[in-house]
PDB file of N, CA and C in Angstrom:
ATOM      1  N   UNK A   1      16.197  -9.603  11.134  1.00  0.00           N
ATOM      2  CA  UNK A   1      16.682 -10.213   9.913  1.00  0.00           C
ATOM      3  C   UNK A   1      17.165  -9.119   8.972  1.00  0.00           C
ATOM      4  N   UNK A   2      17.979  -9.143   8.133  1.00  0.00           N
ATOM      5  CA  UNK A   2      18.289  -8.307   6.918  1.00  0.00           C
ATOM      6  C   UNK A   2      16.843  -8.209   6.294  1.00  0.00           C
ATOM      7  N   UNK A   3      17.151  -6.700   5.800  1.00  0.00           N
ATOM      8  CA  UNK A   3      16.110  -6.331   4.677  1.00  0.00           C
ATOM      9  C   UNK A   3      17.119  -4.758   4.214  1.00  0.00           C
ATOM     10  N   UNK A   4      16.375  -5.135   2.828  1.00  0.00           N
ATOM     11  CA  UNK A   4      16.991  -3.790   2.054  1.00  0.00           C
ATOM     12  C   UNK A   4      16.065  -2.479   1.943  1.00  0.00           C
ATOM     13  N   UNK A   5      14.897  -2.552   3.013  1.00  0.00           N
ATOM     14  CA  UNK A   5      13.951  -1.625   3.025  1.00  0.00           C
ATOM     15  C   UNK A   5      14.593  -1.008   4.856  1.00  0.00           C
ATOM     16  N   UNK A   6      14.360   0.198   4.899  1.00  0.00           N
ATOM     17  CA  UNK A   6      14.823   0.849   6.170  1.00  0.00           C
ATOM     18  C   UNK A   6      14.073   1.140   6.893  1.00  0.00           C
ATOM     19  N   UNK A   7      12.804   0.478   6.810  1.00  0.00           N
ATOM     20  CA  UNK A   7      12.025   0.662   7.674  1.00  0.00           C
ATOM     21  C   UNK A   7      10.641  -0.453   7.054  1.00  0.00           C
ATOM     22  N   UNK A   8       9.866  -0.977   8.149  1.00  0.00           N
ATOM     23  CA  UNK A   8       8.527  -1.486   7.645  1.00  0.00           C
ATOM     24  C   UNK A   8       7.263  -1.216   8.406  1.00  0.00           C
ATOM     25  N   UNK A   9       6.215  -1.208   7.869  1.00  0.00           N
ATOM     26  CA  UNK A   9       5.021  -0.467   8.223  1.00  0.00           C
ATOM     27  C   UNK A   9       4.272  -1.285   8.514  1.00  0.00           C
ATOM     28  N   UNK A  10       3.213  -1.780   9.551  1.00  0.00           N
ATOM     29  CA  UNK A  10       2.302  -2.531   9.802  1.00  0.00           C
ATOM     30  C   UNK A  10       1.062  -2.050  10.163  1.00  0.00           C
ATOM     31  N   UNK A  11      -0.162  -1.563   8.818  1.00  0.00           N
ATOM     32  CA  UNK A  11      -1.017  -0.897   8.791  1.00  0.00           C
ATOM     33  C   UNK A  11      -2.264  -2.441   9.513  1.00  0.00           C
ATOM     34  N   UNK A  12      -3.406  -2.166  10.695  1.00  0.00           N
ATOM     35  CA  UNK A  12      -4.145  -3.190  10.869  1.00  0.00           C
ATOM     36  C   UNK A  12      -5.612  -2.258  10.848  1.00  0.00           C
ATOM     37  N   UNK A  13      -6.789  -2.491   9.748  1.00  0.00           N
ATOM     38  CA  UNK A  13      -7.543  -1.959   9.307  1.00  0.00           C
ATOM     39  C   UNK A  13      -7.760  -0.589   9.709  1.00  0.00           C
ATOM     40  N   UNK A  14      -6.917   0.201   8.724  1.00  0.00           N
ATOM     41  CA  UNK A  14      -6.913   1.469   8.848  1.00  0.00           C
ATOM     42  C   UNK A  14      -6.836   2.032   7.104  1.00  0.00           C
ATOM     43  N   UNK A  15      -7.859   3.107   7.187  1.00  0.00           N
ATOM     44  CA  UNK A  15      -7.876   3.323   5.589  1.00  0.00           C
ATOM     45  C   UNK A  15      -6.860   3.909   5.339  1.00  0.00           C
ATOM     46  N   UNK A  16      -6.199   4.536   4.147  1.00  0.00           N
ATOM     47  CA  UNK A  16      -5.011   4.693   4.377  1.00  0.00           C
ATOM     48  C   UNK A  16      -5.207   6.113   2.967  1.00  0.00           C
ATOM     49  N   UNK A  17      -5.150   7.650   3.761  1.00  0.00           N
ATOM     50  CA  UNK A  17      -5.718   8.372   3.216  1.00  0.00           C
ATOM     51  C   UNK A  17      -4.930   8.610   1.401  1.00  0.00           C
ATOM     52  N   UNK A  18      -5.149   9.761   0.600  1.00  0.00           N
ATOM     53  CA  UNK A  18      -4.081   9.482  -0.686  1.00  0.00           C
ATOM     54  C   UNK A  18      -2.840  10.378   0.149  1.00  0.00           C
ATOM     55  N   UNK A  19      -1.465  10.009  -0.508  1.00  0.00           N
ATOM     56  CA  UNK A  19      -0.496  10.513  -0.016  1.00  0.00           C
ATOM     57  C   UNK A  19       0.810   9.931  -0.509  1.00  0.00           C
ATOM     58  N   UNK A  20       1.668  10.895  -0.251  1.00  0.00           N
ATOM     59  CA  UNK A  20       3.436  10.299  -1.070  1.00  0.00           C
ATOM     60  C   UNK A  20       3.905   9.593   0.064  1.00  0.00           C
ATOM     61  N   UNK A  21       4.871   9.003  -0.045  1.00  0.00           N
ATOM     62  CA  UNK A  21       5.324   8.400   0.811  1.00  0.00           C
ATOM     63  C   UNK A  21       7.081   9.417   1.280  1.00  0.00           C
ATOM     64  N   UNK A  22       7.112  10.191   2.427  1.00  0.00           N
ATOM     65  CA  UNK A  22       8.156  11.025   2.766  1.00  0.00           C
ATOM     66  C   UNK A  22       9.653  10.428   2.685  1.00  0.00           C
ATOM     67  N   UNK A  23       9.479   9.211   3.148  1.00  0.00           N
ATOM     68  CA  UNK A  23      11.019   8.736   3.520  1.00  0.00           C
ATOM     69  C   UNK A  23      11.365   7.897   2.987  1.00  0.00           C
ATOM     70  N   UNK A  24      10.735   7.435   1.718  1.00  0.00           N
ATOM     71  CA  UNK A  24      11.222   6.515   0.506  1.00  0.00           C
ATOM     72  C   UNK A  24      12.189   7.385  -0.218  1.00  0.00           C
ATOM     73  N   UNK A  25      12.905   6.968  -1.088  1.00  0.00           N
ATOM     74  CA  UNK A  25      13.859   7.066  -1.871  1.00  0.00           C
ATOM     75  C   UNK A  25      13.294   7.703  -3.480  1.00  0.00           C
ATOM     76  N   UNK A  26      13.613   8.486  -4.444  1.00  0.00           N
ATOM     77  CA  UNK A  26      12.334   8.580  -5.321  1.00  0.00           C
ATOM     78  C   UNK A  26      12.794   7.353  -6.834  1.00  0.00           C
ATOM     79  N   UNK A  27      14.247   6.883  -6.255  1.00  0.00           N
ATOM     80  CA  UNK A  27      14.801   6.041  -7.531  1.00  0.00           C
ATOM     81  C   UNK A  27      14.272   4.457  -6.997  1.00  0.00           C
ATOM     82  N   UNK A  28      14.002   4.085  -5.920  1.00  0.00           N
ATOM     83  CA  UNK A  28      13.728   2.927  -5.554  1.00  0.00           C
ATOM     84  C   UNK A  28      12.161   2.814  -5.390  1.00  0.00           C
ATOM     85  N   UNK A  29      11.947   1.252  -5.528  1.00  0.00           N
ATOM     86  CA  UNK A  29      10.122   1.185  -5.088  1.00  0.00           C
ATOM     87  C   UNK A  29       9.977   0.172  -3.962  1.00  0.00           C
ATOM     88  N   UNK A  30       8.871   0.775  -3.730  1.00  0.00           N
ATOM     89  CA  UNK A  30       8.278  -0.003  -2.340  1.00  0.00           C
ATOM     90  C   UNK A  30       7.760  -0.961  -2.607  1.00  0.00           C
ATOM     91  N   UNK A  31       7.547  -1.536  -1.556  1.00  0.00           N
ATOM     92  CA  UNK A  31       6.839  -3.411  -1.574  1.00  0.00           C
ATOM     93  C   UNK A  31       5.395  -2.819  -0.685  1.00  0.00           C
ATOM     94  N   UNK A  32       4.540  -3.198  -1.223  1.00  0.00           N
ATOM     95  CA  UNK A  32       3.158  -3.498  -0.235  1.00  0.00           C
ATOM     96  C   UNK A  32       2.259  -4.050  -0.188  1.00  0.00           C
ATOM     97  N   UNK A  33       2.200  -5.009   0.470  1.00  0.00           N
ATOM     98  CA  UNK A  33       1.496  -6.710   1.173  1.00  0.00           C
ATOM     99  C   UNK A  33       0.374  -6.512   1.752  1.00  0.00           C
ATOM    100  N   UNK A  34      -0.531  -7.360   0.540  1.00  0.00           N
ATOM    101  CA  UNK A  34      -1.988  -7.074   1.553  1.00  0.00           C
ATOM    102  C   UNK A  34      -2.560  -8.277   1.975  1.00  0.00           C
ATOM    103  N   UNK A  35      -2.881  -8.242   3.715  1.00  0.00           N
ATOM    104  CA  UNK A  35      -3.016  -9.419   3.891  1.00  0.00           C
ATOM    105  C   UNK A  35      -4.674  -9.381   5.032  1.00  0.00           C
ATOM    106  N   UNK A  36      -5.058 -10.870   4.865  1.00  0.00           N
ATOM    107  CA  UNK A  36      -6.383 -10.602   6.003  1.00  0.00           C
ATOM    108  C   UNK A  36      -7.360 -11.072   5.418  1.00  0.00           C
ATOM    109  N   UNK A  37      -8.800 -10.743   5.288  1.00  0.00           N
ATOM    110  CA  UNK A  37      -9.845 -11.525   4.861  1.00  0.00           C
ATOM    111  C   UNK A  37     -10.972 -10.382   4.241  1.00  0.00           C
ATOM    112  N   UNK A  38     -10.529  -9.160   3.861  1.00  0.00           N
ATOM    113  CA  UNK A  38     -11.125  -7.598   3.096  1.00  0.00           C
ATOM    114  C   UNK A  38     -10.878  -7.824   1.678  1.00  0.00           C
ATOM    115  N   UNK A  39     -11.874  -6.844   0.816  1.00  0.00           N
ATOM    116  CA  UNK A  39     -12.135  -6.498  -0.189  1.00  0.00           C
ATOM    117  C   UNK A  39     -11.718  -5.609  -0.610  1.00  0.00           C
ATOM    118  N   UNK A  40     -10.664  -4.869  -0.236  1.00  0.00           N
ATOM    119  CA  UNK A  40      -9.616  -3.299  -0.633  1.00  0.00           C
ATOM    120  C   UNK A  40      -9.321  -2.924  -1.861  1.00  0.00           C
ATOM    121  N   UNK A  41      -9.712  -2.083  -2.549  1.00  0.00           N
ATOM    122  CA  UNK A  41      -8.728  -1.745  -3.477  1.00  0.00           C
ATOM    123  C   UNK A  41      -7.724  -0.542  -3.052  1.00  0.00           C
ATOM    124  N   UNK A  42      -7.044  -0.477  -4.307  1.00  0.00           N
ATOM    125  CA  UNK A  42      -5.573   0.127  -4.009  1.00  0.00           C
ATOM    126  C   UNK A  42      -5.871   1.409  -5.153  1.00  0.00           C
ATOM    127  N   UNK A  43      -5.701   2.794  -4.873  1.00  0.00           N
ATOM    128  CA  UNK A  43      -6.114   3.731  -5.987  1.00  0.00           C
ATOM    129  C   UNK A  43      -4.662   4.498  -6.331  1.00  0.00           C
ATOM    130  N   UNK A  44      -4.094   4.869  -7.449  1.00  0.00           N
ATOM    131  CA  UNK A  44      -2.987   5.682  -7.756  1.00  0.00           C
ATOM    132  C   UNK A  44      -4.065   7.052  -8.567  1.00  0.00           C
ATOM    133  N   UNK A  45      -4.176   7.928  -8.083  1.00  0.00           N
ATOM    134  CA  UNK A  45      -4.934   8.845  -9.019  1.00  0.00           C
ATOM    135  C   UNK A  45      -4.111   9.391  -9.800  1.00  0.00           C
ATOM    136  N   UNK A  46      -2.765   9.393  -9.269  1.00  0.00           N
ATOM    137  CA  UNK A  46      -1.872  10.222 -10.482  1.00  0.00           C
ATOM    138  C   UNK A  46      -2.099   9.252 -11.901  1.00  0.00           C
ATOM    139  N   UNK A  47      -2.109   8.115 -11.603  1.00  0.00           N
ATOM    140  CA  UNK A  47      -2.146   7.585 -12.745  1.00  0.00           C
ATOM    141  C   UNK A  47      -4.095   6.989 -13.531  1.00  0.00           C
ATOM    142  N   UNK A  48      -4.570   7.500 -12.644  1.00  0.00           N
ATOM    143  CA  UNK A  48      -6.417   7.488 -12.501  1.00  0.00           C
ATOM    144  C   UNK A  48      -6.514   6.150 -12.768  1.00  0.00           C
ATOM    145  N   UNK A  49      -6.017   5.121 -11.697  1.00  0.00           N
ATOM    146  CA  UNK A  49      -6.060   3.719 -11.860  1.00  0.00           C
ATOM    147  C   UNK A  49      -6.273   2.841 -10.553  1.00  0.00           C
ATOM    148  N   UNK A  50      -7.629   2.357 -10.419  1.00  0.00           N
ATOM    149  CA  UNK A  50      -7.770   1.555  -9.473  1.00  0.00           C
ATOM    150  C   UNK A  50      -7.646  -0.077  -9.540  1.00  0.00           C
ATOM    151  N   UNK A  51      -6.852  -0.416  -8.404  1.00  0.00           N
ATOM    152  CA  UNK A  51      -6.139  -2.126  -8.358  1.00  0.00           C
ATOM    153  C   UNK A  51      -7.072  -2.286  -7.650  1.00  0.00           C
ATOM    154  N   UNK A  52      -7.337  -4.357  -7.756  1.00  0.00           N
ATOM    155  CA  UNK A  52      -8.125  -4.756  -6.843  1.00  0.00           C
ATOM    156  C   UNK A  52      -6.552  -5.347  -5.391  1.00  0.00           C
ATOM    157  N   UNK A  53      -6.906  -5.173  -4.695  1.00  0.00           N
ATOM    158  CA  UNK A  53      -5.574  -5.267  -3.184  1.00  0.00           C
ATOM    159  C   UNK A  53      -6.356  -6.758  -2.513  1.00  0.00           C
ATOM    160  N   UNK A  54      -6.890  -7.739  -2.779  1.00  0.00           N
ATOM    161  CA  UNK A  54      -7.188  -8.783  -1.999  1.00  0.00           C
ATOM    162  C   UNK A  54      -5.794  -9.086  -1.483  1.00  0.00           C
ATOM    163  N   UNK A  55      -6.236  -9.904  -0.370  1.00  0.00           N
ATOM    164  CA  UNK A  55      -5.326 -10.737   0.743  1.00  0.00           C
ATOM    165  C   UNK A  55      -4.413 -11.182  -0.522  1.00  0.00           C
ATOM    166  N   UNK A  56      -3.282 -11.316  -0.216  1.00  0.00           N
ATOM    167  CA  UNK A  56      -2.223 -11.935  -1.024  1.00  0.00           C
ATOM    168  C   UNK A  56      -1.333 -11.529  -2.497  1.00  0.00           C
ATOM    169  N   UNK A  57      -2.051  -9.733  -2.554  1.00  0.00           N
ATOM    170  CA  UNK A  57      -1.331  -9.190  -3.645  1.00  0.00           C
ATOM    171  C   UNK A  57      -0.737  -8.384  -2.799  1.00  0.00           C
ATOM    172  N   UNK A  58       0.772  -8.124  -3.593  1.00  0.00           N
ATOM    173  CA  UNK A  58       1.858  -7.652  -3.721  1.00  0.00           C
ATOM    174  C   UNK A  58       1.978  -6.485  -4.704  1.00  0.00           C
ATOM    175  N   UNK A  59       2.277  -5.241  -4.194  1.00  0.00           N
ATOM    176  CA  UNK A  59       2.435  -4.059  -5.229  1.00  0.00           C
ATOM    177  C   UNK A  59       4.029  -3.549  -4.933  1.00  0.00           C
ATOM    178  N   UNK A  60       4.322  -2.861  -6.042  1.00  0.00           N
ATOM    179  CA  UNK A  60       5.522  -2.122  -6.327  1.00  0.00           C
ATOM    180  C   UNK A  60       5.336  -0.755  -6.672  1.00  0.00           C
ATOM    181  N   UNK A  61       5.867  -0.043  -5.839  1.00  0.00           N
ATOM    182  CA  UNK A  61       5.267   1.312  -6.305  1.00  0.00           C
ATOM    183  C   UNK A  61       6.105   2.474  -6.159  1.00  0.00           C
ATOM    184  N   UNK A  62       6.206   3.546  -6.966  1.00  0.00           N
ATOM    185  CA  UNK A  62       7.341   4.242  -6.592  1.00  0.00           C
ATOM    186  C   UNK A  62       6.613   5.213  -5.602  1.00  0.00           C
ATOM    187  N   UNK A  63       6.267   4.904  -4.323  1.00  0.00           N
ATOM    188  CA  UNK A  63       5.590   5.872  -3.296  1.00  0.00           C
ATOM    189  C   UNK A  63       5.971   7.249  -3.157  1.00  0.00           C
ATOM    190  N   UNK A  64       7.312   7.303  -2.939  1.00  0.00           N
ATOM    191  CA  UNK A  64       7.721   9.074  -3.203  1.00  0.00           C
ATOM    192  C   UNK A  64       6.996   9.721  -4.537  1.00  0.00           C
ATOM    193  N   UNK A  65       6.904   9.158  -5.653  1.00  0.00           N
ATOM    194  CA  UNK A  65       6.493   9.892  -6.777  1.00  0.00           C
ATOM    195  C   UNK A  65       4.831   9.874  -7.085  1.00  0.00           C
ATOM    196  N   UNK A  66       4.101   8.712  -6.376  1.00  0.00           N
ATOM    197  CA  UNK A  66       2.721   8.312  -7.255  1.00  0.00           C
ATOM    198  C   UNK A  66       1.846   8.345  -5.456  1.00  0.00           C
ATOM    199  N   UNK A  67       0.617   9.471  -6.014  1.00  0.00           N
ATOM    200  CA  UNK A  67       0.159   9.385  -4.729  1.00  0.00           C
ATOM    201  C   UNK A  67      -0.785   8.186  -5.063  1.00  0.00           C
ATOM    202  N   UNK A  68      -1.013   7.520  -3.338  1.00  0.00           N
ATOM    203  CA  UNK A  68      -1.574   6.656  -3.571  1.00  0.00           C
ATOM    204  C   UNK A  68      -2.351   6.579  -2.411  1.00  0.00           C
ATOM    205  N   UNK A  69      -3.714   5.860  -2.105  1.00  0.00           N
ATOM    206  CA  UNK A  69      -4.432   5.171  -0.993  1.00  0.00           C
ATOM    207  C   UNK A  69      -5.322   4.056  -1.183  1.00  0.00           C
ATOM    208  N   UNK A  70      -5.691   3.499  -0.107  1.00  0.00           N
ATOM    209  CA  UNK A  70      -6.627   2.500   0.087  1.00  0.00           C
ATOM    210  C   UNK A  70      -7.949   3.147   0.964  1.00  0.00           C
ATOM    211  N   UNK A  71      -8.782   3.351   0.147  1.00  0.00           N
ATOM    212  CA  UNK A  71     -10.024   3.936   0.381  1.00  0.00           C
ATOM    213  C   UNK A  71     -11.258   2.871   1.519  1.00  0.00           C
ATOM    214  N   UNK A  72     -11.945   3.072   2.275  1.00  0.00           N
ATOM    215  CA  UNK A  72     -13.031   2.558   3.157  1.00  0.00           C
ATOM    216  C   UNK A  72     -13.523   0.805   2.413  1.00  0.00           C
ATOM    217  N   UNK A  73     -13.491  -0.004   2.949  1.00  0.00           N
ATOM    218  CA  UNK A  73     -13.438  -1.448   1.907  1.00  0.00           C
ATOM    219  C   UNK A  73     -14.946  -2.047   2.937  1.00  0.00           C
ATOM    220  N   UNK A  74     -15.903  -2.494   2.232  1.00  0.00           N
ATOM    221  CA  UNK A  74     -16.776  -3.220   3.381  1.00  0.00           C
ATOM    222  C   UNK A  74     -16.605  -4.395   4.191  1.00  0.00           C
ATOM    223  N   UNK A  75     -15.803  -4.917   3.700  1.00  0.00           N
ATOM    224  CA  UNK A  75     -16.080  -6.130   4.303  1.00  0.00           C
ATOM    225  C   UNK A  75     -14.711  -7.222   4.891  1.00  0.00           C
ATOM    226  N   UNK A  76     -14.779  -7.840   6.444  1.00  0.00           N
ATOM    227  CA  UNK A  76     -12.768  -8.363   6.612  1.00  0.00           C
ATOM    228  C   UNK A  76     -12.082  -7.120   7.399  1.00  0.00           C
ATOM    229  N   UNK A  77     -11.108  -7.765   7.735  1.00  0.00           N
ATOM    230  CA  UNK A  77     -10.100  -7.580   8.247  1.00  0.00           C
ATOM    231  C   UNK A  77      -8.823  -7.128   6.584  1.00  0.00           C
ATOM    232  N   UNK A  78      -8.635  -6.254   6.819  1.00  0.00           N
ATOM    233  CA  UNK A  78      -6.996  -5.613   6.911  1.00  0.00           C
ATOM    234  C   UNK A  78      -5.328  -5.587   7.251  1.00  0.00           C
ATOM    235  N   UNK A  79      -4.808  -6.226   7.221  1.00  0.00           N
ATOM    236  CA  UNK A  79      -3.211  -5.914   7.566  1.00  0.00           C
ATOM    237  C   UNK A  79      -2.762  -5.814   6.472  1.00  0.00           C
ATOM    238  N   UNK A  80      -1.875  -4.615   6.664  1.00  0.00           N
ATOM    239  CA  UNK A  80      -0.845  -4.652   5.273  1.00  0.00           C
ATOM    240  C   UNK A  80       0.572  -3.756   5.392  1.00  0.00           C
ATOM    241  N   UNK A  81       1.548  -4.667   4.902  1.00  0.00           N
ATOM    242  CA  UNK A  81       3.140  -4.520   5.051  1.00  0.00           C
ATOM    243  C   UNK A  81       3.288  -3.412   4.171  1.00  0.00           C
ATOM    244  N   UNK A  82       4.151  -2.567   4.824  1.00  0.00           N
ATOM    245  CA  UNK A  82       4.579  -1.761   3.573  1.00  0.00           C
ATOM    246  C   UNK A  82       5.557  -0.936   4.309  1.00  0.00           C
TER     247      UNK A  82
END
């Protein structure tokens, strides 16, 4: 199908260490879909701000510029688009 992203990522419970994102763009932002039945949050330390990431939130993020990860979550399953 068309998409205006050049690539998509299909992370399945894997923590996801902090880090930039290499092959993003630094003027455009990323989409990332969290989906499954886990308790994740989502951490930007550049900005010292932790999101709650349940099943069904959607982030925008400028990944080339803002490091970011999803740290060890107890409990569920994991998948997430990005």
């Amino acid at each position: 199908w068309p998409s205006i992203y050049v690539s998509i990522d299909v992370i399945v419970n894997q923590e996801t260490p902090p880090h930039l994102d290499k092959v993003s763009a630094p003027s455009l932002l990323d989409l990332l879909v969290s989906l499954g039945t886990h308790d994740a949050q989502f951490h930007i330390p550049d900005l010292g701000s932790i999101f709650g990431y349940q099943p069904g939130t959607m982030i925008y993020l400028a990944g080339k510029l803002l490091c970011h990860s999803v740290p060890k979550w107890e409990d569920g399953e994991r998948i997430a688009l990005a």
